[in-house]
N, C-alpha and C. Protein backbone atom coordinates (compact mmCIF):
# COMPACT_ATOMS: atom_id res chain seq x y z
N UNK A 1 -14.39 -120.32 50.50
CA UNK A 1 -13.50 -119.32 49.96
C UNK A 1 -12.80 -118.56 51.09
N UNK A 2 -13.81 -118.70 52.12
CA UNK A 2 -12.70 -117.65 53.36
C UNK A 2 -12.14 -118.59 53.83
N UNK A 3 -12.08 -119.32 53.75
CA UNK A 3 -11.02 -120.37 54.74
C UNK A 3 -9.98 -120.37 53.86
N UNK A 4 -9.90 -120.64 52.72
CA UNK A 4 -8.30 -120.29 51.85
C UNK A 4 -7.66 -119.47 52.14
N UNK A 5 -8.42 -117.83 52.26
CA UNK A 5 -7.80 -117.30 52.18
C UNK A 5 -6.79 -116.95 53.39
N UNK A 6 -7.91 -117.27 54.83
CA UNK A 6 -7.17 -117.16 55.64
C UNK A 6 -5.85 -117.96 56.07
N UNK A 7 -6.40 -119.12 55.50
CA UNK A 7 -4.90 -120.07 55.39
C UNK A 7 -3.46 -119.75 54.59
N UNK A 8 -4.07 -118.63 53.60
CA UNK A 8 -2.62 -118.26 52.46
C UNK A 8 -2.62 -116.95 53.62
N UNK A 9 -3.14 -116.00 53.93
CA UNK A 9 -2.83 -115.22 54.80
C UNK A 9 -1.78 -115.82 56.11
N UNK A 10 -2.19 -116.84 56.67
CA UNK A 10 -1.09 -116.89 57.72
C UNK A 10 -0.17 -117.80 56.76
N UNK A 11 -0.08 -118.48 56.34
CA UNK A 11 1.07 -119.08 55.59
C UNK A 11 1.93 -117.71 55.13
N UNK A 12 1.36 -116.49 54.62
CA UNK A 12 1.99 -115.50 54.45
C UNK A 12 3.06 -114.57 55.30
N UNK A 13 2.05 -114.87 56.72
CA UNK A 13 2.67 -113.89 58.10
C UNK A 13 3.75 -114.68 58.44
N UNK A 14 3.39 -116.06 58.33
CA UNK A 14 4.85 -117.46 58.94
C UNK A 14 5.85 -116.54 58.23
N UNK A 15 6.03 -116.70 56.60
CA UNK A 15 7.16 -116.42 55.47
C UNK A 15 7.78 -115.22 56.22
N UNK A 16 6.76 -114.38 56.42
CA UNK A 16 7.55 -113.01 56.40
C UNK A 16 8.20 -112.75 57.71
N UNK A 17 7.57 -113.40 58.92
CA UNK A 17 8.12 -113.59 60.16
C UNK A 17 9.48 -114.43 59.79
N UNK A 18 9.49 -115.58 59.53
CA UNK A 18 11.10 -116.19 59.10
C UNK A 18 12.26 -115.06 58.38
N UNK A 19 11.46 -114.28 57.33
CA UNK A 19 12.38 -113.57 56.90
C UNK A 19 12.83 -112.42 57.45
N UNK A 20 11.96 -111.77 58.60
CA UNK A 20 12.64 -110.66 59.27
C UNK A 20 13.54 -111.39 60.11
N UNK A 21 13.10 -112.64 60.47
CA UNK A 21 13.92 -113.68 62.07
C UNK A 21 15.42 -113.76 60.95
N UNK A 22 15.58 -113.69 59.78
CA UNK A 22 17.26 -114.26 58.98
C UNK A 22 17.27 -112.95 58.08
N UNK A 23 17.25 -111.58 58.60
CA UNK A 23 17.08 -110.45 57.58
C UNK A 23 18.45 -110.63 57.20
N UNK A 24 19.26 -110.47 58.28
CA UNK A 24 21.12 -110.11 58.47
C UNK A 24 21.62 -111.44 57.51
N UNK A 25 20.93 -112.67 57.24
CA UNK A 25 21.59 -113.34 56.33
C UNK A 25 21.40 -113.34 55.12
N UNK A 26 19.91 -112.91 54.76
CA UNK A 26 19.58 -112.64 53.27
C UNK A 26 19.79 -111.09 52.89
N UNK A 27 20.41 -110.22 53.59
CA UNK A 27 21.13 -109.43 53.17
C UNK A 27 22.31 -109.42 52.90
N UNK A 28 22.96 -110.40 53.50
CA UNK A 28 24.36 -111.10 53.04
C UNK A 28 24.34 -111.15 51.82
N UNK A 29 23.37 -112.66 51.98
CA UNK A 29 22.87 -113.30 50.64
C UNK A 29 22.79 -111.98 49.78
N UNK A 30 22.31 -111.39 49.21
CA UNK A 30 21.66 -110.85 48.37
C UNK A 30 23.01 -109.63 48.05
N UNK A 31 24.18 -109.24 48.92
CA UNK A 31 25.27 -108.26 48.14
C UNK A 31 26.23 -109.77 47.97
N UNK A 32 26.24 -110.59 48.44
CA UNK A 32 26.85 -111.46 47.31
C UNK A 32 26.46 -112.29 45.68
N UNK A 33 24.94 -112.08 46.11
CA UNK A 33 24.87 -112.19 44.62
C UNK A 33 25.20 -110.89 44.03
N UNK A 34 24.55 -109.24 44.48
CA UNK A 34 24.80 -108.51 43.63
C UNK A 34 26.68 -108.19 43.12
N UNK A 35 27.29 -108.44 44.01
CA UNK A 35 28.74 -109.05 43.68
C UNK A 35 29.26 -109.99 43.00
N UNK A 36 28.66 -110.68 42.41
CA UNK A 36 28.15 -111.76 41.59
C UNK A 36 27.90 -111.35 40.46
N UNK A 37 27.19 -111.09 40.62
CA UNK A 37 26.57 -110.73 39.00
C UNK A 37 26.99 -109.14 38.43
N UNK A 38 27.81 -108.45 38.98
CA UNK A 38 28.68 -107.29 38.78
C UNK A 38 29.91 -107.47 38.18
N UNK A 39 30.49 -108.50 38.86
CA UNK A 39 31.55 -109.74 38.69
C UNK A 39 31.65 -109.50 37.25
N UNK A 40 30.60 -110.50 37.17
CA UNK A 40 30.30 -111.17 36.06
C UNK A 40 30.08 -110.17 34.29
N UNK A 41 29.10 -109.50 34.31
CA UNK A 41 29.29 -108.18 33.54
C UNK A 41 30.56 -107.77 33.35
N UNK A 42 31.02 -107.17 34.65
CA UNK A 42 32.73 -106.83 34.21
C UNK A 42 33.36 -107.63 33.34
N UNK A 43 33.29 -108.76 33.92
CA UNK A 43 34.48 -109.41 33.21
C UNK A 43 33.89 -109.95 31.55
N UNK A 44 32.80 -109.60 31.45
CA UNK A 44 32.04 -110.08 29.82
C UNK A 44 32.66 -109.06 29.30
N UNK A 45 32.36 -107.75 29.89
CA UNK A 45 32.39 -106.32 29.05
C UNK A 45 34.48 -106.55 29.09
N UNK A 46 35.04 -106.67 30.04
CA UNK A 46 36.56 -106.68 29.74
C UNK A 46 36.75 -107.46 28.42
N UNK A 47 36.59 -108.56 28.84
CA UNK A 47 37.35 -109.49 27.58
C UNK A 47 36.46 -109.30 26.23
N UNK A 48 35.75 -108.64 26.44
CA UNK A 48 34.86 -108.40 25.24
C UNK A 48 35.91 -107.14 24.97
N UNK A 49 36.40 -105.99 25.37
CA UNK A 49 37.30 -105.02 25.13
C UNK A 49 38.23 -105.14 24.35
N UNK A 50 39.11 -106.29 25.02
CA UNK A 50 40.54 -106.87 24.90
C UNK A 50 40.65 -107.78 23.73
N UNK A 51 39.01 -108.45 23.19
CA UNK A 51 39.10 -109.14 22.16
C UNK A 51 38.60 -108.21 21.11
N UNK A 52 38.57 -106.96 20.96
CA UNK A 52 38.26 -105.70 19.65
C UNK A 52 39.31 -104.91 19.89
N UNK A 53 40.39 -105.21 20.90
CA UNK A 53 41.20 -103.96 20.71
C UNK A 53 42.16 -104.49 19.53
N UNK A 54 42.43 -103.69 18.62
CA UNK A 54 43.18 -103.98 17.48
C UNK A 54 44.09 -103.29 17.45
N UNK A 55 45.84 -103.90 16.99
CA UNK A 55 46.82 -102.61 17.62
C UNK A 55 47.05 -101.35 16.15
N UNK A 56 47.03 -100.40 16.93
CA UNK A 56 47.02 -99.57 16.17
C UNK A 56 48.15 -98.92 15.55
N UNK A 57 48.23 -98.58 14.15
CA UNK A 57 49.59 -97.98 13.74
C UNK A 57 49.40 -96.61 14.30
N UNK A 58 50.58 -95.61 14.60
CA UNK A 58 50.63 -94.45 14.83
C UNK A 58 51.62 -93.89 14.19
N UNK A 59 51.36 -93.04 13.03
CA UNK A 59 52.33 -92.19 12.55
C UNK A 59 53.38 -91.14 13.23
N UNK A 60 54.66 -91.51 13.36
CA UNK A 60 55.55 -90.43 13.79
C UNK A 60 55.11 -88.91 13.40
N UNK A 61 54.98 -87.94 14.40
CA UNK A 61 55.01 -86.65 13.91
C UNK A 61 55.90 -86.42 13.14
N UNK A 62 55.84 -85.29 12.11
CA UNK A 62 56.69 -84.33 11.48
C UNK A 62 56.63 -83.10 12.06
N UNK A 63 57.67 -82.62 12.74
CA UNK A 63 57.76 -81.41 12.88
C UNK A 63 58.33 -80.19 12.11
N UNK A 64 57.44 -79.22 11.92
CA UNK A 64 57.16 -77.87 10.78
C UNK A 64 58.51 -77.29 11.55
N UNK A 65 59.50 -77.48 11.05
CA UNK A 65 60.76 -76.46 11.67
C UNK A 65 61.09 -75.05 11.18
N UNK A 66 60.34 -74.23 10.12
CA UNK A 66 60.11 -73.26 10.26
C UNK A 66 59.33 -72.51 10.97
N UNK A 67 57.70 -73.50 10.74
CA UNK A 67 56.74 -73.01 11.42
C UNK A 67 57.14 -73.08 13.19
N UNK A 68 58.08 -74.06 13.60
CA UNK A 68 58.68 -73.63 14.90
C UNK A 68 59.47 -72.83 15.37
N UNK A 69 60.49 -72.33 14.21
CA UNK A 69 60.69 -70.92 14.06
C UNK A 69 60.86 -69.75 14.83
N UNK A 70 59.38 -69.77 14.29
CA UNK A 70 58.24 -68.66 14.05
C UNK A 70 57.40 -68.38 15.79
N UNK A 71 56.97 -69.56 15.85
CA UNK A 71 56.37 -69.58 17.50
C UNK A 71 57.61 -69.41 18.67
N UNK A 72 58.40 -70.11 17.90
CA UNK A 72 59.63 -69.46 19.34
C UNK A 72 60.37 -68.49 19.35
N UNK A 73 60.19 -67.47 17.86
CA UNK A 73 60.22 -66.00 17.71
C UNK A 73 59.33 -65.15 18.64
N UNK A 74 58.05 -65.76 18.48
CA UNK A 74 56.77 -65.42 19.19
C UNK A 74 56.84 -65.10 20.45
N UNK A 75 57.29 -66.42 20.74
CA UNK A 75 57.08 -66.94 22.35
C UNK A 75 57.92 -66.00 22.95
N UNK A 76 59.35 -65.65 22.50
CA UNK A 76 60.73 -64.58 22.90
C UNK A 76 60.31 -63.26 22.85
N UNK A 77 59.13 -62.88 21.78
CA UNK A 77 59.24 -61.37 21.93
C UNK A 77 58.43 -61.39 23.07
N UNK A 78 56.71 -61.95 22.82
CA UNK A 78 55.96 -61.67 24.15
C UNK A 78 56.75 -61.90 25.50
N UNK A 79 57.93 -62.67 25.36
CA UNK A 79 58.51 -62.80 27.07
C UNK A 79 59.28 -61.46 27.55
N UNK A 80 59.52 -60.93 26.53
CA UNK A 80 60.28 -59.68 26.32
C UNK A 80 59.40 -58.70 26.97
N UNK A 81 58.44 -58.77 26.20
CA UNK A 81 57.25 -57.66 25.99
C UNK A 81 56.89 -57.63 27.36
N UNK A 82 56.58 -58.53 28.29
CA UNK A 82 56.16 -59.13 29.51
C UNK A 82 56.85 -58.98 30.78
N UNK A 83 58.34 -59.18 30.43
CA UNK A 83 59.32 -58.19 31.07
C UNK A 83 59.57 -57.24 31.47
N UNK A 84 59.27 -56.28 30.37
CA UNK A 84 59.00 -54.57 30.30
C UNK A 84 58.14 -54.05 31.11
N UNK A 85 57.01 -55.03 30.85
CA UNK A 85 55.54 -54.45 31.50
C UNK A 85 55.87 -54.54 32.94
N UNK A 86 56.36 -55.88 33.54
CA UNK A 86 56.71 -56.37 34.90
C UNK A 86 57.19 -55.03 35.68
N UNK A 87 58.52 -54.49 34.94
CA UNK A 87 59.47 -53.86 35.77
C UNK A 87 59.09 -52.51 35.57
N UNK A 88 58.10 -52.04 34.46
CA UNK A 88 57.74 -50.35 34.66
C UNK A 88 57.09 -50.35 35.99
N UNK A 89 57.26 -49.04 36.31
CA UNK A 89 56.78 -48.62 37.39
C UNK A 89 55.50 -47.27 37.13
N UNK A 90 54.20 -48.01 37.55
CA UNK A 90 53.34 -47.10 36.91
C UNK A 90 52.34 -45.96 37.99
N UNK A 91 52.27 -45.18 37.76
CA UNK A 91 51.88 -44.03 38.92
C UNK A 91 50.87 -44.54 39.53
N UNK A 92 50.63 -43.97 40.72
CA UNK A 92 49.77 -44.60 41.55
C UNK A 92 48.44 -43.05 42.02
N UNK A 93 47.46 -43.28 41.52
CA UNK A 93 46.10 -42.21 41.56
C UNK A 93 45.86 -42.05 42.81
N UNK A 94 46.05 -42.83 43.45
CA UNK A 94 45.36 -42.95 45.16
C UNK A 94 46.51 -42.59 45.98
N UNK A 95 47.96 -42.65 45.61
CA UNK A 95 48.79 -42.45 46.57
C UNK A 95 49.55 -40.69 46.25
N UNK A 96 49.53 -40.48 44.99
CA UNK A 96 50.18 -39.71 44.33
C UNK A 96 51.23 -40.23 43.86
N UNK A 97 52.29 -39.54 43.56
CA UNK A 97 53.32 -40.01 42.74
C UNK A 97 54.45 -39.81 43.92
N UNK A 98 55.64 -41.14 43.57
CA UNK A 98 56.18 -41.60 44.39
C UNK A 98 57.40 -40.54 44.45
N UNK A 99 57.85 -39.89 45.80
CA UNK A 99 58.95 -39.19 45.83
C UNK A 99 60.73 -40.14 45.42
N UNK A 100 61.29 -39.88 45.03
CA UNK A 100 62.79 -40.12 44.83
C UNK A 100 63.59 -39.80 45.68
């Protein structure tokens, strides 16, 4: 029984010695498969996409032309309102009030 084992033991140290001696190629190896098989997914999951996309109708809006109106009544006073506020000139606590 100890003699097996020592025999799968160095048969073990050989393997792993070869594989540090070709690390730089089975790391190659190994992002071209994972490039590979990334590949591959993608392109299942694409054409799997492209074969459920179904074209879709889209109804033209209607636009509420009163109810637009109304918002661009809106929109004109607050710009108004916003205006006013801009150009008052409002006293200042910390400086006092501004001479003329």
């Amino acid at each position: 029984m100890e003699i097996k084992i020592s025999k799968s033991k160095e048969k073990l140290l050989k393997l792993l010695k070869k594989f540090w001696q070709n690390l730089f190629l089975v790391l190659i190896l190994l992002l071209v498969l994972a490039f590979a098989l990334g590949g591959i997914f993608f392109w299942k999951y694409y054409l799997r996409v492209q074969e459920e996309k179904a074209p879709l109708y889209v109804k033209p809006l209607k636009i509420n032309q009163v109810l637009m109106e109304k918002v661009s009544g809106e929109w004109v006073q607050r710009e108004t309102i916003s205006k006013t506020a801009e150009e008052k000139q409002y006293p200042d606590s910390f400086r006092g009030t501004p001479s003329e």
